[in-house]
Protein backbone atom coordinates (compact mmCIF):
# COMPACT_ATOMS: atom_id res chain seq x y z
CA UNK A 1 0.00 0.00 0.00
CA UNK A 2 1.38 3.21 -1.04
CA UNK A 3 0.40 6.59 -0.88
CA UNK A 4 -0.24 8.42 -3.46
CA UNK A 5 -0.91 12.36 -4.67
CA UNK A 6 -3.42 11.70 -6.89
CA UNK A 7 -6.95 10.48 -7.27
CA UNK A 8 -7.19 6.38 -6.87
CA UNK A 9 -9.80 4.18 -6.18
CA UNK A 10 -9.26 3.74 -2.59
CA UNK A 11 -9.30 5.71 0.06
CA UNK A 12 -7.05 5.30 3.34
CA UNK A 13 -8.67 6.28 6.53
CA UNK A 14 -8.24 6.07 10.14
CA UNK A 15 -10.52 4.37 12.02
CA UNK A 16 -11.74 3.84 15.55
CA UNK A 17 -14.26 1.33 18.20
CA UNK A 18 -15.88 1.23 21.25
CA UNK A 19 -15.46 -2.16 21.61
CA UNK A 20 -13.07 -3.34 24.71
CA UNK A 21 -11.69 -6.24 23.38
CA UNK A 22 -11.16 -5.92 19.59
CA UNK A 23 -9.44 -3.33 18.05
CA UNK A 24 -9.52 -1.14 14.68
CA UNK A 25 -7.16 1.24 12.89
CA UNK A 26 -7.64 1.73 9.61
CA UNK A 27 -10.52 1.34 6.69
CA UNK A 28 -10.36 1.41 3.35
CA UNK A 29 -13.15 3.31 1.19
CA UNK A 30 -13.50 2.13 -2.85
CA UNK A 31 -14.10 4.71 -4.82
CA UNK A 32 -15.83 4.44 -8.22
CA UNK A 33 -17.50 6.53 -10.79
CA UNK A 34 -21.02 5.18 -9.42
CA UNK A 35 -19.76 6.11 -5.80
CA UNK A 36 -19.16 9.58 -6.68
CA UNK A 37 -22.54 9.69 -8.33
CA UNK A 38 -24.39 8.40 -5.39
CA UNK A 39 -22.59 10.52 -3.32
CA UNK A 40 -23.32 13.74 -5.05
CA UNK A 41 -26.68 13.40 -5.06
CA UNK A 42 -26.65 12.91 -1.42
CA UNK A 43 -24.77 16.08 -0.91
CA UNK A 44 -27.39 17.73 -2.68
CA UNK A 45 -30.07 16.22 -0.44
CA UNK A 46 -28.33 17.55 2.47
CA UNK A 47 -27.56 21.09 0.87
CA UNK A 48 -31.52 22.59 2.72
CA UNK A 49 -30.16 21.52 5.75
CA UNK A 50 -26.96 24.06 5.51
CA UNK A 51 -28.73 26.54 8.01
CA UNK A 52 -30.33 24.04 10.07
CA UNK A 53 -28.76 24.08 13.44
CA UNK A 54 -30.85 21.56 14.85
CA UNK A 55 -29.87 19.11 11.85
CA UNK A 56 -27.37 16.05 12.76
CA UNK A 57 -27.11 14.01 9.96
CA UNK A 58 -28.55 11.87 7.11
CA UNK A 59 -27.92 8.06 7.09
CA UNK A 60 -27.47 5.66 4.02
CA UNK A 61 -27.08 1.85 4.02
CA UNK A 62 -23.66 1.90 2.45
CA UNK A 63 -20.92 -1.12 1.86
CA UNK A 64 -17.85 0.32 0.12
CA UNK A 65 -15.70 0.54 3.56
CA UNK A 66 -13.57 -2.52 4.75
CA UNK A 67 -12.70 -1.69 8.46
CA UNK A 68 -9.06 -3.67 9.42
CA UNK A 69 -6.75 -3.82 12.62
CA UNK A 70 -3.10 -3.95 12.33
CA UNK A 71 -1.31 -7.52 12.67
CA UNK A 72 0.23 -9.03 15.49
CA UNK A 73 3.64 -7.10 14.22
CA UNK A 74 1.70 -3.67 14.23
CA UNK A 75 1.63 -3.43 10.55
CA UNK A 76 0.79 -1.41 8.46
CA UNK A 77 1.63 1.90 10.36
CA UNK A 78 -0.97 3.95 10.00
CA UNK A 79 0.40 6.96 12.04
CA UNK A 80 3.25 7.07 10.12
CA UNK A 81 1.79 6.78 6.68
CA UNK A 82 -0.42 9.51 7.40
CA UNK A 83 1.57 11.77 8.93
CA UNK A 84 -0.67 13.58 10.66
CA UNK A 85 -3.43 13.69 8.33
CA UNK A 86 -6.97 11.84 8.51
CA UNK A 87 -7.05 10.02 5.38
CA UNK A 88 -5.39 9.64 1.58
CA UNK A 89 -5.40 8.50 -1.64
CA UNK A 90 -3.40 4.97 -1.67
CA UNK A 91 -2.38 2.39 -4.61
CA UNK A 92 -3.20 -0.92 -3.51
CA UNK A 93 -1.11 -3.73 -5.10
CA UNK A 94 -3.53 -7.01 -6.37
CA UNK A 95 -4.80 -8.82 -3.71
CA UNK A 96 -3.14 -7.17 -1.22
CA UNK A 97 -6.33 -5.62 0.58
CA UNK A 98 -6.45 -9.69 1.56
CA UNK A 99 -3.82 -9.55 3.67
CA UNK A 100 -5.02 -7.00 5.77
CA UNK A 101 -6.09 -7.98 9.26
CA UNK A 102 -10.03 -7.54 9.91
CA UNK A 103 -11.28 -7.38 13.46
CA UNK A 104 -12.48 -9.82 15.22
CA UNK A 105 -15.98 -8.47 15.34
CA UNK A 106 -17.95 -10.23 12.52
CA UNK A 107 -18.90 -6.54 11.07
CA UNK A 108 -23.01 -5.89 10.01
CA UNK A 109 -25.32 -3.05 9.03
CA UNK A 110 -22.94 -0.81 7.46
CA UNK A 111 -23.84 3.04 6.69
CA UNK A 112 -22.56 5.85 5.59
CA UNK A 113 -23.34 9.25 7.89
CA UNK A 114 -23.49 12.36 6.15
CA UNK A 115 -23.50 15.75 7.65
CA UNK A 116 -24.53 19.40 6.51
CA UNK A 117 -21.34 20.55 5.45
CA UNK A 118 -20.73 17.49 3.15
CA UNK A 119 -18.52 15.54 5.32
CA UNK A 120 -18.78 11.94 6.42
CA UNK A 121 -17.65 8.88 7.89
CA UNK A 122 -18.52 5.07 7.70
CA UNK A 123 -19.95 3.20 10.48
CA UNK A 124 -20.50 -0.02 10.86
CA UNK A 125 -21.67 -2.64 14.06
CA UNK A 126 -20.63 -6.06 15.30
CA UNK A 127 -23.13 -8.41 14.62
CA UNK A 128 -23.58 -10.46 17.88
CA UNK A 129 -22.25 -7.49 19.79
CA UNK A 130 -23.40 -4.29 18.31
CA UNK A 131 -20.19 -2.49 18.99
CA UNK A 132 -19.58 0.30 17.11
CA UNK A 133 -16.91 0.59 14.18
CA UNK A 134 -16.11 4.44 12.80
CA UNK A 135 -13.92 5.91 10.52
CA UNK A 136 -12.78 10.03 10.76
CA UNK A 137 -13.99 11.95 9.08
CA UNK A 138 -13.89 12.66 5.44
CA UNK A 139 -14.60 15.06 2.82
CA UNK A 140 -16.97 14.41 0.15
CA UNK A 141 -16.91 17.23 -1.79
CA UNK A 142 -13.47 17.02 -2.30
CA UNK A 143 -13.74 13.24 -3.37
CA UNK A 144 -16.48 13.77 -6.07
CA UNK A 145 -14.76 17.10 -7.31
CA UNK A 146 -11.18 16.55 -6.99
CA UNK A 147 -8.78 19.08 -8.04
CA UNK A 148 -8.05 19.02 -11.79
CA UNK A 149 -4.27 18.25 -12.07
CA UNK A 150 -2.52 20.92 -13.69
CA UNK A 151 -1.25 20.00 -17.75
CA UNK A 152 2.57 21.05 -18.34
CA UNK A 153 1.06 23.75 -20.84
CA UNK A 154 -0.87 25.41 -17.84
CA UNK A 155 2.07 25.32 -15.75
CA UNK A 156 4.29 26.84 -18.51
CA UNK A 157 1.66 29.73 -18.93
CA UNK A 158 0.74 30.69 -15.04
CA UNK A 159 5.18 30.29 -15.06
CA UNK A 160 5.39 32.82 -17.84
CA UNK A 161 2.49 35.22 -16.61
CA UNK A 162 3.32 35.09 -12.63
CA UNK A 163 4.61 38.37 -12.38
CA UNK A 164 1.23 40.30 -13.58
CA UNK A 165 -2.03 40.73 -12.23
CA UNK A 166 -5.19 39.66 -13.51
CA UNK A 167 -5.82 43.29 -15.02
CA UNK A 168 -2.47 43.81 -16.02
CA UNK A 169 -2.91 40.34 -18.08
CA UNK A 170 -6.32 41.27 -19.83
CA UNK A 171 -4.44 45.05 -20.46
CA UNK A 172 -1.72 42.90 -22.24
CA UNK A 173 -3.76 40.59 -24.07
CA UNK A 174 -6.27 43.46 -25.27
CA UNK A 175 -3.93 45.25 -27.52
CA UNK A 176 -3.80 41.56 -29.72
CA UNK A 177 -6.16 41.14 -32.42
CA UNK A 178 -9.36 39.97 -32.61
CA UNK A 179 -9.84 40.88 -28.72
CA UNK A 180 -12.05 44.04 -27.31
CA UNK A 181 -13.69 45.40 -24.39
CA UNK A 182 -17.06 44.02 -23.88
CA UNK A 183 -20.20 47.11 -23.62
CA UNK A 184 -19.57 47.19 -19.89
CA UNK A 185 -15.76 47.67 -20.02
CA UNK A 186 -15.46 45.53 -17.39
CA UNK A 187 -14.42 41.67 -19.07
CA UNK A 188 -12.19 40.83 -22.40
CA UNK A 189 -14.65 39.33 -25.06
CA UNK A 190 -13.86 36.03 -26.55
CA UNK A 191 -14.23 36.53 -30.79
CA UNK A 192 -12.50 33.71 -32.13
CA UNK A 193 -9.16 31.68 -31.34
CA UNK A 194 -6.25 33.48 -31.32
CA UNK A 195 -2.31 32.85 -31.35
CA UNK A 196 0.72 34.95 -29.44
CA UNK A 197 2.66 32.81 -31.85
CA UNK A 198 3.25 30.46 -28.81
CA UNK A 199 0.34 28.61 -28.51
CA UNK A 200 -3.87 29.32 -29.15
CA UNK A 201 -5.66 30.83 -26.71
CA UNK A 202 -9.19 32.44 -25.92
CA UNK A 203 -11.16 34.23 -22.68
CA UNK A 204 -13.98 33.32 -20.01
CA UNK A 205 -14.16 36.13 -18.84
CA UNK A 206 -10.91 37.17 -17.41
CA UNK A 207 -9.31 33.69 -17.34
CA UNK A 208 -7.47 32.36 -20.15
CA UNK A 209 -8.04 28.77 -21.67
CA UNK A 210 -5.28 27.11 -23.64
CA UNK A 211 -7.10 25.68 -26.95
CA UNK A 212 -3.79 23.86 -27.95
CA UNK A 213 0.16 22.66 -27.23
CA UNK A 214 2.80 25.23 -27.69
CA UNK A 215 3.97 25.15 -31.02
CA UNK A 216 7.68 23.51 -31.58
């Protein structure tokens, strides 16, 4: 299991129980394209609730959580994996979720608790004991939108362009052709695609989309 900086399809998170005898450290959370549908609707069912200070939560019958313990020679180390944080993105080799320890608690009625600000965690309860299995918490907003990861053309341009403002940017790029102020003044029109000789660009409103590579 490694961590890694970008979007995977499982999740690392710590995890906790009330139980006495058995223990729990860690969960993993599978992530798929239905997932994050089914999860965004439910943040939009929750979204009325924002203002709602007497709101707790809203509960869904939910299975894609494995809870595990770590093994007799305290592996893997959570702690020290996360460094800190709550949870993260991890590559899991194949079959190597199976060789994860899983409590002792023969695990039942699992659900997934969501609250008003779009966070979460999994529960789930031990089925002759009812003790209580929990991961942290999590955000789902960040899991169903995740950060777009930059191209090497974007980098190259916010590189090149870090030294001027957002005004002093549309000022520049509104003395090229086929650019003009909008009736307002106020935003750079987009008229067609347009070249600095480096690469294509156009405008939404003052932001500037690359419409192709940089030209060798």
């Amino acid at each position: 299991m490694k961590l890694s900086d970008k979007a995977t399809a499982h999740l690392l998170v710590k995890a906790n129980t009330n139980s006495e005898w058995d223990n729990c450290e860690f969960a993993i959370i599978h992530i798929t394209d239905n997932w994050k549908k089914e999860q965004a609707k439910r943040l939009e069912a929750v979204k009325p609730f924002a203002e709602d200070y007497n709101f707790q939560s809203l509960n869904y019958y939910d299975t894609a959580v494995d809870f595990y313990r770590r093994s007799e020679d305290d592996q893997p180390d959570i702690e020290e994996m996360l460094a800190g944080k709550e949870w993260a993105f991890v590559e899991l080799e194949n079959e190597e979720q199976e060789t994860f320890t899983v409590p002792e608690n023969r695990l039942d009625c699992y659900r997934l608790v969501m609250y008003k600000t779009g966070t979460a965690i999994y529960k789930a309860y031990g089925k002759h004991t009812s003790e209580e299995f929990w991961t942290e918490e999590f955000d789902l907003n960040i899991l169903c939108n995740p950060i777009a990861e930059e191209t090497e053309l974007e980098k190259l341009c916010k590189e090149r362009f870090k030294h001027l403002s957002n005004a002093q940017l549309v000022a520049r790029v509104n003395g090229l052709p086929d650019f003009g102020w909008d009736d307002e003044g106020v935003e750079l029109q987009r008229r067609q695609r347009v070249s600095n000789g480096a690469f294509d660009y156009a405008f939404d409103y003052n932001t500037m989309v690359i419409l192709k590579d940089e030209k060798r």
